[in-house]
C-alpha atoms as a PDB file:
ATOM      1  CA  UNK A   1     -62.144  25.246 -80.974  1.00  0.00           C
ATOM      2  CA  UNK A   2     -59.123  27.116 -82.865  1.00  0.00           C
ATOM      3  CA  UNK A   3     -58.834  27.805 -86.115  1.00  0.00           C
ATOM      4  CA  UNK A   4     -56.238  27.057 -88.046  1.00  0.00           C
ATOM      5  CA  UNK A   5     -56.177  29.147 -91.955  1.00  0.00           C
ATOM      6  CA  UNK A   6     -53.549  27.810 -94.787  1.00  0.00           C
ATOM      7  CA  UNK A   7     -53.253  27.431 -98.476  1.00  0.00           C
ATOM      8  CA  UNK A   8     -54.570  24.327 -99.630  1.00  0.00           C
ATOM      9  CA  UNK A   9     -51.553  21.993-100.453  1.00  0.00           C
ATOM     10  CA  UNK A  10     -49.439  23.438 -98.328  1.00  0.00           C
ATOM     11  CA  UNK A  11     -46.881  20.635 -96.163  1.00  0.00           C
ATOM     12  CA  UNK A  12     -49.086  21.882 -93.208  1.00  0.00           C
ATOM     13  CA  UNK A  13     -52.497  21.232 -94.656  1.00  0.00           C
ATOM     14  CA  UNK A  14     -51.216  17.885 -96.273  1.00  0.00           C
ATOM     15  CA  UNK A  15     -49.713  16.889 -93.057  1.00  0.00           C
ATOM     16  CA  UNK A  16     -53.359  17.680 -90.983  1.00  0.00           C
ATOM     17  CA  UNK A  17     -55.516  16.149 -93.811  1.00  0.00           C
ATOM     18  CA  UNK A  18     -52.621  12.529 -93.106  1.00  0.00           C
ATOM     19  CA  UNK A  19     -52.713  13.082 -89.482  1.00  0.00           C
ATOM     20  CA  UNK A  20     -55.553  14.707 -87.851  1.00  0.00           C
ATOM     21  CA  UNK A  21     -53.452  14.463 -84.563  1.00  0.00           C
ATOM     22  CA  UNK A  22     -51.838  17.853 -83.958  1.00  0.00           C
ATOM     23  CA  UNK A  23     -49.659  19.510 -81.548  1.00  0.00           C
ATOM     24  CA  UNK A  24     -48.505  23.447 -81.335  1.00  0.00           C
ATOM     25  CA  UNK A  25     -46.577  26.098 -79.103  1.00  0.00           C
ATOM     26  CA  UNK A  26     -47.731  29.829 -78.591  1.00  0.00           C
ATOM     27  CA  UNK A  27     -45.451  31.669 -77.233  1.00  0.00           C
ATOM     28  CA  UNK A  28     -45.987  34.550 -75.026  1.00  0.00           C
ATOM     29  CA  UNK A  29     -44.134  37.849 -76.630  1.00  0.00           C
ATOM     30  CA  UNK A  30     -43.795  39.589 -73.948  1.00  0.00           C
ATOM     31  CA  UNK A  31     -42.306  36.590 -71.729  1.00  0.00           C
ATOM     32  CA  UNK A  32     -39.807  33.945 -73.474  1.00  0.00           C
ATOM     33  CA  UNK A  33     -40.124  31.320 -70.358  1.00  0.00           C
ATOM     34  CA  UNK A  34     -44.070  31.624 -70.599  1.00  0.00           C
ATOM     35  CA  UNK A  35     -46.140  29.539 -73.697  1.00  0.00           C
ATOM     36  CA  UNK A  36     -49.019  27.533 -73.886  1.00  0.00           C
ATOM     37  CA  UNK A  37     -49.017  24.077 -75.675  1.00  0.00           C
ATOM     38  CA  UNK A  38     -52.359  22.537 -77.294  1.00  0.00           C
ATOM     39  CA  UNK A  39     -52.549  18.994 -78.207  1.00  0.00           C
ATOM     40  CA  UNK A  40     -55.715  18.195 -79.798  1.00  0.00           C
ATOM     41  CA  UNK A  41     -57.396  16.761 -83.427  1.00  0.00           C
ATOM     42  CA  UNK A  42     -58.943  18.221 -86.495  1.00  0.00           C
ATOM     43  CA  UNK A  43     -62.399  18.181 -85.562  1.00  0.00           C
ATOM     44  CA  UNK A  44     -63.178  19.651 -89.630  1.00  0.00           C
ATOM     45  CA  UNK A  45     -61.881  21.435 -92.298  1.00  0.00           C
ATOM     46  CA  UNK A  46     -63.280  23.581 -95.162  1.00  0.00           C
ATOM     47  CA  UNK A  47     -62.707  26.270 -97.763  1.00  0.00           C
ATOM     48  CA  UNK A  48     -66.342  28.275 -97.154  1.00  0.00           C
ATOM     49  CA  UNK A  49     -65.163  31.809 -95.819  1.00  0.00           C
ATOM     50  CA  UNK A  50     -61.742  30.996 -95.453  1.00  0.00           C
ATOM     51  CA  UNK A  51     -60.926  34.180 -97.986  1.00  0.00           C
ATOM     52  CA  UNK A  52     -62.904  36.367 -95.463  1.00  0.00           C
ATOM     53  CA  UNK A  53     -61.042  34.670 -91.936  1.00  0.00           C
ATOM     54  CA  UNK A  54     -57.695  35.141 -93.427  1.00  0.00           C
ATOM     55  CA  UNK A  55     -58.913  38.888 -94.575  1.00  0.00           C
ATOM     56  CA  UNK A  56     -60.067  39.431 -91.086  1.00  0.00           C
ATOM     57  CA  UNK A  57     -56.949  38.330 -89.995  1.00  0.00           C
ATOM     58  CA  UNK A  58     -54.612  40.129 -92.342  1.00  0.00           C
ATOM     59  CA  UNK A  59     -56.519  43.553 -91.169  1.00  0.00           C
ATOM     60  CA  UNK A  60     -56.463  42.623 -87.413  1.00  0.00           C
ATOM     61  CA  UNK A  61     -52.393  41.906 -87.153  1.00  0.00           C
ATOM     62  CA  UNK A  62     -50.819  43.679 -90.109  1.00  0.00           C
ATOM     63  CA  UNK A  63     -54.030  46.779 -90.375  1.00  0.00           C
ATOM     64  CA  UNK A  64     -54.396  46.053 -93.857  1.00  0.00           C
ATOM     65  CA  UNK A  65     -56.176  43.695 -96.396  1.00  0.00           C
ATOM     66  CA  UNK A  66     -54.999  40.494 -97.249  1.00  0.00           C
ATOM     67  CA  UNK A  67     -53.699  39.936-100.500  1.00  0.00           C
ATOM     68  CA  UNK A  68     -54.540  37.390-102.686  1.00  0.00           C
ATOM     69  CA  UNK A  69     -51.844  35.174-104.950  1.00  0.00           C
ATOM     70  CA  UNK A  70     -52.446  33.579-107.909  1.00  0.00           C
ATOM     71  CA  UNK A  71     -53.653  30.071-107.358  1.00  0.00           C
ATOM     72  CA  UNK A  72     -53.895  30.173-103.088  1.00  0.00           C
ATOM     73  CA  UNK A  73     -56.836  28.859-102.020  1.00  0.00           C
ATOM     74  CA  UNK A  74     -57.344  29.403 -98.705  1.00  0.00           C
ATOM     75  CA  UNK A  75     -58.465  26.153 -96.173  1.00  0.00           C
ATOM     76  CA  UNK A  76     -59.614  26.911 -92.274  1.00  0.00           C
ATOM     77  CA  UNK A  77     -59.291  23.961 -90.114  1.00  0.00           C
ATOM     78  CA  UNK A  78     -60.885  23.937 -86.501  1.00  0.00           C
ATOM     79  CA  UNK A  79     -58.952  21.968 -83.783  1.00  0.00           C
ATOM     80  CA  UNK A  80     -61.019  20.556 -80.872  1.00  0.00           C
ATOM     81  CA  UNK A  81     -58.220  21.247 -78.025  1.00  0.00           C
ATOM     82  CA  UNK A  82     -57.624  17.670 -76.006  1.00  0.00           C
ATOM     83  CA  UNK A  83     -54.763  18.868 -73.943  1.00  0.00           C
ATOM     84  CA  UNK A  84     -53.376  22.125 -72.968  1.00  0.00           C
ATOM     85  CA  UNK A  85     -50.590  22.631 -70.979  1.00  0.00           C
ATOM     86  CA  UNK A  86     -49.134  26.344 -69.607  1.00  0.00           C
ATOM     87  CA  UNK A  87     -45.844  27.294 -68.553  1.00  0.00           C
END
């Protein structure tokens, strides 16, 4: 599974609440002609510990706490991969 963390109401997490079909790119920074593309569906969604992935996060890519907005509430949503291609 992946996990996916947003704010709730965001176009992304209206758009995977509509259409539990996604699709996404990661590209590989070190190599523009290399990426890996996941197809898959939402397998399930909720807000329980999403403050504490996105913290996690925050610390592990930026080294420092993430900071919290007014009115964000945070939503994780875990994608069961279907199809994953590499280039």
């Amino acid at each position: 599974y992946i996990l996916i963390n947003t704010n709730e109401g965001r176009v992304k997490d209206r758009n995977m609440k509509a259409r539990p079909n996604v699709a996404f790119v990661i590209q590989d920074p070190n190599d523009p002609y290399r990426d890996i593309q996941i197809r898959g569906e939402v397998a399930e969604y909720t807000t329980k510990g999403a403050d504490e992935h996105i913290n996690q996060l925050s610390v592990k890519y930026d080294g420092k706490p993430w900071t919290y907005r007014d009115g964000q509430r945070r939503i994780i949503y875990k994608i069961k991969p279907i199809h994953v291609d590499a280039h």
